[in-house]
PDB file of N, CA and C in Angstrom:
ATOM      1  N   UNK A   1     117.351 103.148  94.831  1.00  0.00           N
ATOM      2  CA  UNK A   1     116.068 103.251  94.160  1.00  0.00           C
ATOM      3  C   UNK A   1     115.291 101.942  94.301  1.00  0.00           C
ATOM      4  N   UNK A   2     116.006 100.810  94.246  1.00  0.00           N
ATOM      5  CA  UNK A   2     115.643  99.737  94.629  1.00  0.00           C
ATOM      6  C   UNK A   2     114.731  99.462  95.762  1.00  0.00           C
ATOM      7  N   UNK A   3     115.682  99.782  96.651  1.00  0.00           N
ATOM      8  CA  UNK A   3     115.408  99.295  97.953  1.00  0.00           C
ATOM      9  C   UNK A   3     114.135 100.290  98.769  1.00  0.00           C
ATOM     10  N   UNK A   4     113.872 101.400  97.692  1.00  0.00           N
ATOM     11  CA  UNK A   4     112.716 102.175  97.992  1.00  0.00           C
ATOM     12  C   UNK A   4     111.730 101.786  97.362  1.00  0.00           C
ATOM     13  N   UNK A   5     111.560 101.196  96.400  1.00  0.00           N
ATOM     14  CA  UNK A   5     110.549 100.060  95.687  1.00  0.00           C
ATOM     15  C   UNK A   5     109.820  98.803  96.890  1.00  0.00           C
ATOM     16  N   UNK A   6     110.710  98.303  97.145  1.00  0.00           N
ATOM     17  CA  UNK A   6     110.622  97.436  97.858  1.00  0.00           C
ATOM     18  C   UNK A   6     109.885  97.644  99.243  1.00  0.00           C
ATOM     19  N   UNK A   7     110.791  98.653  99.708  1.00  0.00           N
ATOM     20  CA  UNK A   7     110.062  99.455 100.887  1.00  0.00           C
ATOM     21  C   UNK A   7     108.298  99.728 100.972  1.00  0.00           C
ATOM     22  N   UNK A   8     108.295 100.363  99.611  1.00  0.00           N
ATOM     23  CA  UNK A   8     106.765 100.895  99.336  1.00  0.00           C
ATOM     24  C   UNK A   8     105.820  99.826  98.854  1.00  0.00           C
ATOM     25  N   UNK A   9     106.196  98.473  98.488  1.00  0.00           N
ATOM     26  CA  UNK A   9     105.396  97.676  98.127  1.00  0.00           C
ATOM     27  C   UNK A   9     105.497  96.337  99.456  1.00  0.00           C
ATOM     28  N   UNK A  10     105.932  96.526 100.055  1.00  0.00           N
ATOM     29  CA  UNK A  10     106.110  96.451 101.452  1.00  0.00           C
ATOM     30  C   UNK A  10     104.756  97.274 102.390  1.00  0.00           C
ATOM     31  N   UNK A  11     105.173  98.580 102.298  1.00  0.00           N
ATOM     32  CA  UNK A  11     104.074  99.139 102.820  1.00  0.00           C
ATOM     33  C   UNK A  11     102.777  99.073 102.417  1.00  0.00           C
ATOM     34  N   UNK A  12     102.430  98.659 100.805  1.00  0.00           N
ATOM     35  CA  UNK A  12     101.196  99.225 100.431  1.00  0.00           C
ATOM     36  C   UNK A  12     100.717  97.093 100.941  1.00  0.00           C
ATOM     37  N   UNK A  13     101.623  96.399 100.569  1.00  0.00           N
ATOM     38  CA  UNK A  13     100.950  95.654 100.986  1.00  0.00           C
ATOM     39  C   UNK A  13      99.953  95.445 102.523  1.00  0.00           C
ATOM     40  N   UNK A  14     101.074  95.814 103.781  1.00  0.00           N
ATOM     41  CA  UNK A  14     100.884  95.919 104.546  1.00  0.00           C
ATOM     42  C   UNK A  14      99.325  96.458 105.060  1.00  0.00           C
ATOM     43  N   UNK A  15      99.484  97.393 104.356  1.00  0.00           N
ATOM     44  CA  UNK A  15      98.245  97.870 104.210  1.00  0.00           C
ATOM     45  C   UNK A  15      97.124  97.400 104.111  1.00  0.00           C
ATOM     46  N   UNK A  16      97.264  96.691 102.939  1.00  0.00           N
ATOM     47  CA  UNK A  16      96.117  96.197 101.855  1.00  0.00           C
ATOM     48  C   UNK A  16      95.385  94.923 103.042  1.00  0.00           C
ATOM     49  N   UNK A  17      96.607  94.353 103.550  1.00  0.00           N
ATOM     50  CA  UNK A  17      96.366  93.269 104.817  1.00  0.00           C
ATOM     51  C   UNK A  17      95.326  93.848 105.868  1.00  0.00           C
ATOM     52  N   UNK A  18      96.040  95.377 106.393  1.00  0.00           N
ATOM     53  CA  UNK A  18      95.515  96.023 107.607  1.00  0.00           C
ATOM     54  C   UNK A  18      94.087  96.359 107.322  1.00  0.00           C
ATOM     55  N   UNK A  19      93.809  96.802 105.878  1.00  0.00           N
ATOM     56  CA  UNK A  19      92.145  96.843 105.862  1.00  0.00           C
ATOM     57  C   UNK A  19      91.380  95.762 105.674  1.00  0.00           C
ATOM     58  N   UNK A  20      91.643  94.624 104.813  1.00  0.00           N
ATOM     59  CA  UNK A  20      90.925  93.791 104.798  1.00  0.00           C
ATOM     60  C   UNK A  20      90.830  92.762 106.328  1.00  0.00           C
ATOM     61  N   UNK A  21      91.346  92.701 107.434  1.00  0.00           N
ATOM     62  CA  UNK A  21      91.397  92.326 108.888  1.00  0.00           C
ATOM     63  C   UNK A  21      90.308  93.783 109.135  1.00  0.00           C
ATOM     64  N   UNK A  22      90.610  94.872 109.358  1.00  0.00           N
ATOM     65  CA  UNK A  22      89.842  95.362 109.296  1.00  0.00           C
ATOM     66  C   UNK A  22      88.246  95.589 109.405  1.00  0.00           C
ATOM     67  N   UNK A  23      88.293  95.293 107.933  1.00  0.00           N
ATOM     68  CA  UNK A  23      87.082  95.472 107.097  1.00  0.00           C
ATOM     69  C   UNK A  23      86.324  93.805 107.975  1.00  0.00           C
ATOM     70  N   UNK A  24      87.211  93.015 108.163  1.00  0.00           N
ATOM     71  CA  UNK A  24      86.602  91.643 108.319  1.00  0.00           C
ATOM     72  C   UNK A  24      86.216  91.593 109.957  1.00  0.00           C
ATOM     73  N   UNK A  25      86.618  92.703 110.689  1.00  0.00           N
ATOM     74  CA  UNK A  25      86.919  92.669 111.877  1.00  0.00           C
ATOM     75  C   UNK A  25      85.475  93.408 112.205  1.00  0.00           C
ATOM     76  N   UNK A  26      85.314  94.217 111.627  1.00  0.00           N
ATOM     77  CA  UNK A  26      83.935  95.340 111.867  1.00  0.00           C
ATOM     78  C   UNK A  26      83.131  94.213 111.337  1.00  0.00           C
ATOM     79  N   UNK A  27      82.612  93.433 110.263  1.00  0.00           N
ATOM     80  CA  UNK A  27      81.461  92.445 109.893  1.00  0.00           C
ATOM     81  C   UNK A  27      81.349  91.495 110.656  1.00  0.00           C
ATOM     82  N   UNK A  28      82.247  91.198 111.494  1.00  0.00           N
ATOM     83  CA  UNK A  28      82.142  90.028 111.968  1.00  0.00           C
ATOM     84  C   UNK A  28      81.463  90.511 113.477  1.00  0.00           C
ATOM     85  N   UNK A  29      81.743  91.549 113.801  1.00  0.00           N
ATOM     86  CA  UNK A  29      81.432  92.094 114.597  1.00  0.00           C
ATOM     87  C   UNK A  29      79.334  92.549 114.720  1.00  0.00           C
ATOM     88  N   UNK A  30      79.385  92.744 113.659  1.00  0.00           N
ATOM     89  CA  UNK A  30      77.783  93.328 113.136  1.00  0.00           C
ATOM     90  C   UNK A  30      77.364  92.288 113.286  1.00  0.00           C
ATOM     91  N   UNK A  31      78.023  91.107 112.873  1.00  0.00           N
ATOM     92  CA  UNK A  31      76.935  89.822 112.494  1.00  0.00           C
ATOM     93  C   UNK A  31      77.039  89.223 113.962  1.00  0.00           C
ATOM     94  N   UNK A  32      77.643  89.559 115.316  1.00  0.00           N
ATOM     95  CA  UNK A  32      77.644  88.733 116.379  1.00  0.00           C
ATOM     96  C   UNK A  32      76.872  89.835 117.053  1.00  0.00           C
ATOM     97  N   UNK A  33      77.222  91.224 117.214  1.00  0.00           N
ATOM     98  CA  UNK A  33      75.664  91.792 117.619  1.00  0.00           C
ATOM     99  C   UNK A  33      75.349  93.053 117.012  1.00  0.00           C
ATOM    100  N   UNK A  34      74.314  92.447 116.524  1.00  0.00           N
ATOM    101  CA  UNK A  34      73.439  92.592 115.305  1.00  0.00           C
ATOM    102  C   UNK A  34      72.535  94.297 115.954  1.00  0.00           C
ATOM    103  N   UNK A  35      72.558  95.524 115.023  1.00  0.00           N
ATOM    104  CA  UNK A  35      72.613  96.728 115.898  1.00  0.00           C
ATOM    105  C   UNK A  35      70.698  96.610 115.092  1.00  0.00           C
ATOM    106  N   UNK A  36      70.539  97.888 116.052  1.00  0.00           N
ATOM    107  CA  UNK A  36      69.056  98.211 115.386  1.00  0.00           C
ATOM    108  C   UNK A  36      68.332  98.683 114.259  1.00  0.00           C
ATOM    109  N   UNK A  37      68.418  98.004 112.694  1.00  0.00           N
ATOM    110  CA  UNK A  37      68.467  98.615 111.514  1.00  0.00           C
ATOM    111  C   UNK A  37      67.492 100.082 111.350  1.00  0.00           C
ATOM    112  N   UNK A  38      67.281 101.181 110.972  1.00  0.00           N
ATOM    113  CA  UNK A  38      66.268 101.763 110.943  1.00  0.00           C
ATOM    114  C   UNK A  38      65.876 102.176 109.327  1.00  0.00           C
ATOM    115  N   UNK A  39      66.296 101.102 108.809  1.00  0.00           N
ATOM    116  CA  UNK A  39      65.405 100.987 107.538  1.00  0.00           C
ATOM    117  C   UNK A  39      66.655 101.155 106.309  1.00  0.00           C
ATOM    118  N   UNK A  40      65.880 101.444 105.148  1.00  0.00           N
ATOM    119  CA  UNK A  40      66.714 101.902 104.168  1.00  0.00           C
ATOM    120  C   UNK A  40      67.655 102.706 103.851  1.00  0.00           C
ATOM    121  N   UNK A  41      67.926 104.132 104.982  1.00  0.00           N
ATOM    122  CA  UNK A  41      69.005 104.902 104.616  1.00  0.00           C
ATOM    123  C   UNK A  41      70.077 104.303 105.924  1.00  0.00           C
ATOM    124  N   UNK A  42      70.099 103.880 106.565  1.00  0.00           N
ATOM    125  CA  UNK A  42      70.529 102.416 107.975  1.00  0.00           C
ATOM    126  C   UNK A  42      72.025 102.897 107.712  1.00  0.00           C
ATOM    127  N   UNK A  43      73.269 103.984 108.283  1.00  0.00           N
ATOM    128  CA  UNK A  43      74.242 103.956 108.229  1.00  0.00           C
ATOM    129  C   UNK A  43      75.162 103.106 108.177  1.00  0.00           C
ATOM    130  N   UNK A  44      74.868 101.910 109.680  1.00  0.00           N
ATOM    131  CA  UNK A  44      75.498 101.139 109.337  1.00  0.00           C
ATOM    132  C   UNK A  44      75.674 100.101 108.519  1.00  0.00           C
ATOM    133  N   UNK A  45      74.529  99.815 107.929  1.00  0.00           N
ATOM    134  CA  UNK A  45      74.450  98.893 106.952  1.00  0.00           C
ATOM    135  C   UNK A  45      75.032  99.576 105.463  1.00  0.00           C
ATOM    136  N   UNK A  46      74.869 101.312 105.217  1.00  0.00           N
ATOM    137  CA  UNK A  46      75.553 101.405 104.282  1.00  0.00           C
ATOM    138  C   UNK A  46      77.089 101.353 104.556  1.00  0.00           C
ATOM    139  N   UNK A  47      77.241 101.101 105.600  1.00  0.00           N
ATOM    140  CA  UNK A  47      79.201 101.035 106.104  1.00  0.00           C
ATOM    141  C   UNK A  47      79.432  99.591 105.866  1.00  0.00           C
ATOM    142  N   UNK A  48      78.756  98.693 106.532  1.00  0.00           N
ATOM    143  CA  UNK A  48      78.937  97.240 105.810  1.00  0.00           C
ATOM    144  C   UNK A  48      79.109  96.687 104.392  1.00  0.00           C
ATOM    145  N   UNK A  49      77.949  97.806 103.838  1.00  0.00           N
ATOM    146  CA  UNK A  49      77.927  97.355 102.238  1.00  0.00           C
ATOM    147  C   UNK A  49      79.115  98.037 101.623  1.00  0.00           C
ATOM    148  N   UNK A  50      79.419  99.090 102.101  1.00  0.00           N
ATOM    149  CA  UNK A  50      80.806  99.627 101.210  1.00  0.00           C
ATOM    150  C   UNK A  50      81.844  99.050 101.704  1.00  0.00           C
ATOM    151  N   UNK A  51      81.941  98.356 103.443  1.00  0.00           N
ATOM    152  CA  UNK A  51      83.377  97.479 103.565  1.00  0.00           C
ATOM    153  C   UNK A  51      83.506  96.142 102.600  1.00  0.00           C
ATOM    154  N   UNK A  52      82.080  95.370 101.932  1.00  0.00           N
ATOM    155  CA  UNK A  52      82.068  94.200 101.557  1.00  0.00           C
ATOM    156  C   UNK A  52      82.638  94.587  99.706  1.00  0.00           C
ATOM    157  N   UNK A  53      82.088  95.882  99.120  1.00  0.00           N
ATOM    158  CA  UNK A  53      82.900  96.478  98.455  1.00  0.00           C
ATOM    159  C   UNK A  53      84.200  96.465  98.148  1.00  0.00           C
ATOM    160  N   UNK A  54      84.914  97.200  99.029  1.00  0.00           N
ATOM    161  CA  UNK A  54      86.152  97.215  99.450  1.00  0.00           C
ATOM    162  C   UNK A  54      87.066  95.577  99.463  1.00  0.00           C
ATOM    163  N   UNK A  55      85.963  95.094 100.157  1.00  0.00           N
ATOM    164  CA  UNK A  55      86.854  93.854 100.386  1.00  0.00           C
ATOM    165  C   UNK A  55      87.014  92.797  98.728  1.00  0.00           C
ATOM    166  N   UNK A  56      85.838  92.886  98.121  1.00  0.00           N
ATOM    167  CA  UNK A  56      85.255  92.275  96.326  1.00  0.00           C
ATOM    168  C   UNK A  56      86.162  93.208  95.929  1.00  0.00           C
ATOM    169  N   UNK A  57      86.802  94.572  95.816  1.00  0.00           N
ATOM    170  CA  UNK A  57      87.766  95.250  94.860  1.00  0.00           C
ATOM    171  C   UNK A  57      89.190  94.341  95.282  1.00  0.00           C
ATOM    172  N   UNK A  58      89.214  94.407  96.786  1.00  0.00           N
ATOM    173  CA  UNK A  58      91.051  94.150  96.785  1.00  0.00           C
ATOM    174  C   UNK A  58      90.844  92.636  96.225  1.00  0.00           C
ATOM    175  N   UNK A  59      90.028  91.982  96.501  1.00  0.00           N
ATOM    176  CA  UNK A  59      90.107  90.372  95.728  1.00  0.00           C
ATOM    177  C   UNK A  59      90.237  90.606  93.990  1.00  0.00           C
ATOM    178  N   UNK A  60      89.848  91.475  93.737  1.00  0.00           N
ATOM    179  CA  UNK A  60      89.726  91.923  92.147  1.00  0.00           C
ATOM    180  C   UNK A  60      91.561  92.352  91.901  1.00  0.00           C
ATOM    181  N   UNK A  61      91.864  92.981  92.663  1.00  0.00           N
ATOM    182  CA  UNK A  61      93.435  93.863  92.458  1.00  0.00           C
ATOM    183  C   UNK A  61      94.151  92.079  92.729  1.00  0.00           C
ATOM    184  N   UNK A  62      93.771  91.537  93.760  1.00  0.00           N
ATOM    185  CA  UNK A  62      94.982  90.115  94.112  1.00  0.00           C
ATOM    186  C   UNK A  62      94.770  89.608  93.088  1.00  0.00           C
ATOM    187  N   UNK A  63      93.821  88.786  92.291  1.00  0.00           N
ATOM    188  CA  UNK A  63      93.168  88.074  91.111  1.00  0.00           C
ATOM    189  C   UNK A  63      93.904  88.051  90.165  1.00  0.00           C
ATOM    190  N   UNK A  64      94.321  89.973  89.374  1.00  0.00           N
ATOM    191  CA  UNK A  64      95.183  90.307  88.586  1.00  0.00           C
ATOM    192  C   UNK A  64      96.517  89.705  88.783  1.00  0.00           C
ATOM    193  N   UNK A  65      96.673  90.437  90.235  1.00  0.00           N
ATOM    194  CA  UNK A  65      98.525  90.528  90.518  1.00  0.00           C
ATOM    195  C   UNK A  65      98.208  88.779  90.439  1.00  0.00           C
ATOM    196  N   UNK A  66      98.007  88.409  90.655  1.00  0.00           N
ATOM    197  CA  UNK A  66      98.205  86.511  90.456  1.00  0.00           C
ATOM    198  C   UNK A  66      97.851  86.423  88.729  1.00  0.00           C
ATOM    199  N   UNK A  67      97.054  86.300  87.840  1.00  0.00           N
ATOM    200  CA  UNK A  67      97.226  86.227  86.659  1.00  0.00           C
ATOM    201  C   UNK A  67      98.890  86.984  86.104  1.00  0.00           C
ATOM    202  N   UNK A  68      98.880  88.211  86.458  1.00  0.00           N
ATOM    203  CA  UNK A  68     100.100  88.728  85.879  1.00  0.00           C
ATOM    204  C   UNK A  68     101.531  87.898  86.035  1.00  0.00           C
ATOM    205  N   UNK A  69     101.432  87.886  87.776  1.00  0.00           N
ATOM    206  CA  UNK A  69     102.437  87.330  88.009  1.00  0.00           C
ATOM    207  C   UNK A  69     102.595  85.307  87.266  1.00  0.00           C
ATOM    208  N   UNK A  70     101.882  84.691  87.043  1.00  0.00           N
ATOM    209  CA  UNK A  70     101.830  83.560  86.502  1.00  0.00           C
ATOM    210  C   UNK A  70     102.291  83.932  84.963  1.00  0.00           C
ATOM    211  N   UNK A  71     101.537  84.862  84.339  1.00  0.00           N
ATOM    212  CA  UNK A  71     101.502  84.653  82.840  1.00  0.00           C
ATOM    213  C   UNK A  71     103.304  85.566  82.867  1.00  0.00           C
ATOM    214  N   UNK A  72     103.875  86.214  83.910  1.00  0.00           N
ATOM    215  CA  UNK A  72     105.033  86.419  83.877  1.00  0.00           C
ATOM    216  C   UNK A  72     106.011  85.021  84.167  1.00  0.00           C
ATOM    217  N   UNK A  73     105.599  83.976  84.657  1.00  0.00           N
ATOM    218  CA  UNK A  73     106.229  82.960  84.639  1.00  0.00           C
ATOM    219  C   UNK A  73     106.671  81.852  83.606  1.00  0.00           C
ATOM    220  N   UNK A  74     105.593  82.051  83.532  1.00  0.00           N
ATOM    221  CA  UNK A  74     104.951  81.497  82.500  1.00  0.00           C
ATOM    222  C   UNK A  74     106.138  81.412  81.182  1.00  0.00           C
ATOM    223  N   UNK A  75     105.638  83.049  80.823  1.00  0.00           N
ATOM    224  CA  UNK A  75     106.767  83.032  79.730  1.00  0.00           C
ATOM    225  C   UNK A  75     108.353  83.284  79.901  1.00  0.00           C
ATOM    226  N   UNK A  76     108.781  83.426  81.408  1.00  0.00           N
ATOM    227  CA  UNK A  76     110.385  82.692  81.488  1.00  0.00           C
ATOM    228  C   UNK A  76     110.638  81.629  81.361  1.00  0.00           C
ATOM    229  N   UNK A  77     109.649  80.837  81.502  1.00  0.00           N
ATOM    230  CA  UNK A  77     109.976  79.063  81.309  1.00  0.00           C
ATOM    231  C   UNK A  77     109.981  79.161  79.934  1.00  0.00           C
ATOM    232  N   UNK A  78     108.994  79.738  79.147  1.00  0.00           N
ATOM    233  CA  UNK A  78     108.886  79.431  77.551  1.00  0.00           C
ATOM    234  C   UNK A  78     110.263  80.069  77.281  1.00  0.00           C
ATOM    235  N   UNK A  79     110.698  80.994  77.676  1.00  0.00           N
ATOM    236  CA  UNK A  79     111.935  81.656  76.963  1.00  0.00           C
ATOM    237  C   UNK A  79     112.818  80.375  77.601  1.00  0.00           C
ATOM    238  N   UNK A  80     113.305  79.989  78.518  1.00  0.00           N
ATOM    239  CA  UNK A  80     114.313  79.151  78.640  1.00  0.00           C
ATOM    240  C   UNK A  80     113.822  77.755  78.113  1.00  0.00           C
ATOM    241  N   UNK A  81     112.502  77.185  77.399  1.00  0.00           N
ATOM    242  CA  UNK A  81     113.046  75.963  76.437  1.00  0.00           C
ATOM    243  C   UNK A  81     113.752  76.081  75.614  1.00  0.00           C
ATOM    244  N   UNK A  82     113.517  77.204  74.479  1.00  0.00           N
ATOM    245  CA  UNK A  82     114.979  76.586  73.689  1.00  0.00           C
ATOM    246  C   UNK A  82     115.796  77.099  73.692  1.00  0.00           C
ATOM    247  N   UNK A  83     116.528  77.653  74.909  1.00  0.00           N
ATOM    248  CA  UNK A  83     118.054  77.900  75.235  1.00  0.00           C
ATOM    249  C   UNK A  83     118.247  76.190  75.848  1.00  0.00           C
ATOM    250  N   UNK A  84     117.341  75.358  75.880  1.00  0.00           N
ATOM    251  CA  UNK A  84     117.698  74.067  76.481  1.00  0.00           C
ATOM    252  C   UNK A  84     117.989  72.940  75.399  1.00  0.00           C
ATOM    253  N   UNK A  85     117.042  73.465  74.036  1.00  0.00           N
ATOM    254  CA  UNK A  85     117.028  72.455  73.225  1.00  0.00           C
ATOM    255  C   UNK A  85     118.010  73.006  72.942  1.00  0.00           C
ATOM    256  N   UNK A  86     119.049  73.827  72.651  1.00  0.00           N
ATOM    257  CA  UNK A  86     119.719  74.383  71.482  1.00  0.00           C
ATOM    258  C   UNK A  86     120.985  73.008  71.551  1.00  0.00           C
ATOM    259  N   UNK A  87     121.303  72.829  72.840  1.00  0.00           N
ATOM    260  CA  UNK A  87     122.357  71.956  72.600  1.00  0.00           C
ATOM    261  C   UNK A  87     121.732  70.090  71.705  1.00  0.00           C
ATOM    262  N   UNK A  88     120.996  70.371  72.256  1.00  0.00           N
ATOM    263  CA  UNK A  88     120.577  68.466  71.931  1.00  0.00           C
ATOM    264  C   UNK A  88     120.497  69.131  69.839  1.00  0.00           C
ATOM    265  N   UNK A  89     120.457  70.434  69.791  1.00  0.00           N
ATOM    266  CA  UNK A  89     120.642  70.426  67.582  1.00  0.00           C
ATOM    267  C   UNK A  89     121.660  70.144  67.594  1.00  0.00           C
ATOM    268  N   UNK A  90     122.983  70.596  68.334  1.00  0.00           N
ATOM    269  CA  UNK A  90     124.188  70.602  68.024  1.00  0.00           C
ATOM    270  C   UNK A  90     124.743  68.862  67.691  1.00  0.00           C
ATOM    271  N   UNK A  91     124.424  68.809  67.002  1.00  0.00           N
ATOM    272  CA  UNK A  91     124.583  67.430  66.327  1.00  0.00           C
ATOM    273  C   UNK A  91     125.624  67.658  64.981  1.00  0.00           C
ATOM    274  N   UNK A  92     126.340  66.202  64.702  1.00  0.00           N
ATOM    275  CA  UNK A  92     126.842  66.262  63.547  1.00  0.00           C
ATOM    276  C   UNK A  92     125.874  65.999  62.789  1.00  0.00           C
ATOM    277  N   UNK A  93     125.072  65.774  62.635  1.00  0.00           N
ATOM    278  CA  UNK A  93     124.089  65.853  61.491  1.00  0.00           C
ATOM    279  C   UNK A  93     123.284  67.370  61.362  1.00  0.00           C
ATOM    280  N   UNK A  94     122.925  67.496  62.723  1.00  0.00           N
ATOM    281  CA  UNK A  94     122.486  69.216  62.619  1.00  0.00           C
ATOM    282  C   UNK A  94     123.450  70.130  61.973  1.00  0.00           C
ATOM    283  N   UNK A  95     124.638  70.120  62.425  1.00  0.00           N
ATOM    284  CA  UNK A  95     125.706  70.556  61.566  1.00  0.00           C
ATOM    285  C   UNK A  95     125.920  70.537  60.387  1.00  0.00           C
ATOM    286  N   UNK A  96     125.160  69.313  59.740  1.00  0.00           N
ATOM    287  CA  UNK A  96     125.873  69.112  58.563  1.00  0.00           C
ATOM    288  C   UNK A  96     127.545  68.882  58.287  1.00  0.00           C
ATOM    289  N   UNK A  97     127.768  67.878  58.991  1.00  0.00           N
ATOM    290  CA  UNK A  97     129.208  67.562  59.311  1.00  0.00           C
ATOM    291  C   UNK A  97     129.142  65.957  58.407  1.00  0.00           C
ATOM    292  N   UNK A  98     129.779  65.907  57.292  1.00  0.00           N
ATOM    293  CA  UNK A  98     129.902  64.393  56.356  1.00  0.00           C
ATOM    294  C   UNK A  98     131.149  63.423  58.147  1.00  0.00           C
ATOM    295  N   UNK A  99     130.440  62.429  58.115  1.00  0.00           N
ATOM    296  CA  UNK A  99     131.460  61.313  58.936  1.00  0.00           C
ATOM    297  C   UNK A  99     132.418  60.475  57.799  1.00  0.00           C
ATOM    298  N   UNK A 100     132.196  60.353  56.661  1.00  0.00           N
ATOM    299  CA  UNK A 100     132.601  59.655  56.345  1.00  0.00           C
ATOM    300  C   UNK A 100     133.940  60.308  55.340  1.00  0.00           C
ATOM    301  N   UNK A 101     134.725  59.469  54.593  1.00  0.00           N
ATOM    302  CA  UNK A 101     136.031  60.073  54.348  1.00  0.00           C
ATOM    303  C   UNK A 101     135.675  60.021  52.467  1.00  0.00           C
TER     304      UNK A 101
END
């Protein structure tokens, strides 16, 4: 079950790569030769504007997965400080241990 997780987030990444090259591959392309606009309903320009779309959403989806993944870090470090302090209490005084006789 694992290793089919992995697989698929594997693939979707892959993906996510293959359109934005893509998407960057066709603009870059428009902007080196530049086609004949014919105004406001201009196909290709509405294909540009929905690849630049496309490309502002997946930056929106990475943005998250990077906040998530940090604020998931985040709080494993907070959980392992005080499994770190716990020893430096273990004191005879933390104890409440008398030294004297």
């Amino acid at each position: 079950m694992f290793k089919r997780r992995q697989v698929l987030a594997v693939l979707i990444c892959a993906l996510m790569a293959l359109s934005m090259l893509a998407s960057s591959a066709c603009i870059a392309h428009e902007a080196i030769h530049p086609h004949a606009c014919t105004g406001e309903d201009c196909p290709v320009c509405q294909f540009i504007a929905h690849l630049e779309q496309v490309r502002r959403d997946f930056g929106a989806i990475l943005l998250a997965l990077l906040l998530i993944c940090t604020s998931l870090a985040v709080g494993r470090a907070w959980r392992a400080v005080p499994a770190m302090a716990v020893p430096a209490l273990a004191t005879p005084v933390g104890r409440k241990i008398r030294l004297n006789s």
